[in-house]
Protein backbone atom coordinates (compact mmCIF):
# COMPACT_ATOMS: atom_id res chain seq x y z
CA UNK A 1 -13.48 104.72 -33.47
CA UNK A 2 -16.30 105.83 -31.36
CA UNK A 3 -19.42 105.96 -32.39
CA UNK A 4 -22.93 106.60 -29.94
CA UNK A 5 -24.59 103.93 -28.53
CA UNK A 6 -27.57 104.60 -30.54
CA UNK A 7 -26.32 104.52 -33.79
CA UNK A 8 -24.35 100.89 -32.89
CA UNK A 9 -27.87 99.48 -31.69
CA UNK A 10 -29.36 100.90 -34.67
CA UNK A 11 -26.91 99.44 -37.28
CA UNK A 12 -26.71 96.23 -35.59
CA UNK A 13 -30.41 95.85 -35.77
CA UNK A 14 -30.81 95.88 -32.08
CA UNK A 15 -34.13 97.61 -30.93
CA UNK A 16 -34.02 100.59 -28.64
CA UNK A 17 -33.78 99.60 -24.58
CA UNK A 18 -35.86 101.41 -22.12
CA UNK A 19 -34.11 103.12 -19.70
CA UNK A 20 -33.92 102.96 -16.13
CA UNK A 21 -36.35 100.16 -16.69
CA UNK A 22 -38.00 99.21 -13.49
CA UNK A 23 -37.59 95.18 -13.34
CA UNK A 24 -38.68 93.80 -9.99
CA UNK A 25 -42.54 94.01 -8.46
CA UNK A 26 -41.82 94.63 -5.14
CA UNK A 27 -38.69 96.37 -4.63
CA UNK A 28 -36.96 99.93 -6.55
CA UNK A 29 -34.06 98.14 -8.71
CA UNK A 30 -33.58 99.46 -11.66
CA UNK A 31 -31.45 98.59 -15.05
CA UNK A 32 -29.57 100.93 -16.91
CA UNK A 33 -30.70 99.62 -20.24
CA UNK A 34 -33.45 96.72 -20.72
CA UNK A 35 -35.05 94.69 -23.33
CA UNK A 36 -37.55 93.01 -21.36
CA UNK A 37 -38.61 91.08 -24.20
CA UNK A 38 -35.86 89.25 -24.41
CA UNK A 39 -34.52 89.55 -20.25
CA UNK A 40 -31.44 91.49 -21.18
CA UNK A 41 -30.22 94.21 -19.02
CA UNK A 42 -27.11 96.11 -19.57
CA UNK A 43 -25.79 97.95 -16.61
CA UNK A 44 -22.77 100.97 -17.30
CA UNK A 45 -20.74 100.84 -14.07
CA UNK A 46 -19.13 104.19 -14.73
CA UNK A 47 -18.76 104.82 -11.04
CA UNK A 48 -15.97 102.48 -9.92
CA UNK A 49 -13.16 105.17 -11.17
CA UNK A 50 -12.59 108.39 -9.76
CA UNK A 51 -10.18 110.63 -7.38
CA UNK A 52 -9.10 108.05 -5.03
CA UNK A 53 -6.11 105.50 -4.66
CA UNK A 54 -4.85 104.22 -7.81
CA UNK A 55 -5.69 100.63 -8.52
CA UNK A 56 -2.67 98.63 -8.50
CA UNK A 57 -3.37 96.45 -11.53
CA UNK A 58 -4.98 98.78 -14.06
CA UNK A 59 -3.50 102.46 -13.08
CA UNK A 60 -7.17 103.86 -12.60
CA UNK A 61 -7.99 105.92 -9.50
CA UNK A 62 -10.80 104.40 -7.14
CA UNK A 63 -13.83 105.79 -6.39
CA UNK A 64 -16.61 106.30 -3.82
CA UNK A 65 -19.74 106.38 -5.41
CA UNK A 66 -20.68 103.05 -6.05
CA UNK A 67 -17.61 101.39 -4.83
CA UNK A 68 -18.75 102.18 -1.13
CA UNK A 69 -20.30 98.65 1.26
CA UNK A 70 -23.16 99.64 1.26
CA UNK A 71 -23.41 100.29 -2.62
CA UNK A 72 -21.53 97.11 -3.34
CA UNK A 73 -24.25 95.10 -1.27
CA UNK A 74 -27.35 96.58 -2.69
CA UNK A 75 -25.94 96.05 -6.60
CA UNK A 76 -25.25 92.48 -5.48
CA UNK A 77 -28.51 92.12 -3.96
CA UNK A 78 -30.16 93.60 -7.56
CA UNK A 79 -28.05 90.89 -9.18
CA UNK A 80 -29.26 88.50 -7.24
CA UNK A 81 -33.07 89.22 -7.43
CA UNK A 82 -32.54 89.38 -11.35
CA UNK A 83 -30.87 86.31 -11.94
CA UNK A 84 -33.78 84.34 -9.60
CA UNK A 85 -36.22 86.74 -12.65
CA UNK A 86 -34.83 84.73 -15.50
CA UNK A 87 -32.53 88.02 -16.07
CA UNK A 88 -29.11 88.34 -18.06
CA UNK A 89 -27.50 91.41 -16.90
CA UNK A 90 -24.24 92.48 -18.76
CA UNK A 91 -21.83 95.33 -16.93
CA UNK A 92 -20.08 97.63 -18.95
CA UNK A 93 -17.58 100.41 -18.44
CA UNK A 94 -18.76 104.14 -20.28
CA UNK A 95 -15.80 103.44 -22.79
CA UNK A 96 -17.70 100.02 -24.05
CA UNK A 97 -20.90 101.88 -24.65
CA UNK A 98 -18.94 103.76 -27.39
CA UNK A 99 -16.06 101.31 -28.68
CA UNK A 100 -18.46 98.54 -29.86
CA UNK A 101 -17.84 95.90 -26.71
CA UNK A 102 -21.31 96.79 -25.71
CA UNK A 103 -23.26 96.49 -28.37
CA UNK A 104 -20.80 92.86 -29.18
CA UNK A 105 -22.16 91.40 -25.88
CA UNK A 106 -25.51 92.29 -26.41
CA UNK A 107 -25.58 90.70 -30.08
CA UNK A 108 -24.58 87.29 -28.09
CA UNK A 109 -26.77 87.82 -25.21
CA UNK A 110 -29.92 88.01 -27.36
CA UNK A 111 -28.58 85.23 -29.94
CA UNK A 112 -28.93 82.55 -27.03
């Protein structure tokens, strides 16, 4: 069953995130979702599937969007700069935000 986002935050007791949350002082990275109160960011990585090859292991197409060197690079630099902020940053696919896998790993990311 699929139900929004919103409504799984709000049932679980999970306060609303700010979106495209700004988190670093110097540079433009930006989360997804944040709690900065508790340094949890939750990242939907919708753009890895797409028109392109099919994967060999999971029968999704590739993408370019965000699957492209230069794109891979800069969300590995954001990652990087977070975790030296103190930052737990959680990647989901658009199918979590809905099917409850989000909103599990954010219950045990704030829990700890």
């Amino acid at each position: 069953m699929k139900i929004s986002f919103d409504v799984q935050l709000k049932v679980a007791g999970i306060p609303m995130p700010r979106t495209e949350y700004e988190f670093h002082p110097e540079r433009d990275f930006r989360f997804d979702y944040a709690w900065p109160d508790h340094k949890v960011a939750l990242e939907s990585d919708g753009g890895i599937f797409g028109k392109g090859k099919k994967c060999e292991l999971c029968g999704r197409r590739r993408a370019g969007a965000h699957s492209s060197i230069k794109d891979i690079l800069r969300n590995m630099d954001k990652g990087n700069e977070a975790a030296i902020l103190g930052w737990k940053v959680l990647h989901v696919t658009p199918d979590e935000l809905v099917n409850g896998h989000a909103q599990w790993l954010l219950e045990r990311a704030m829990l700890r």
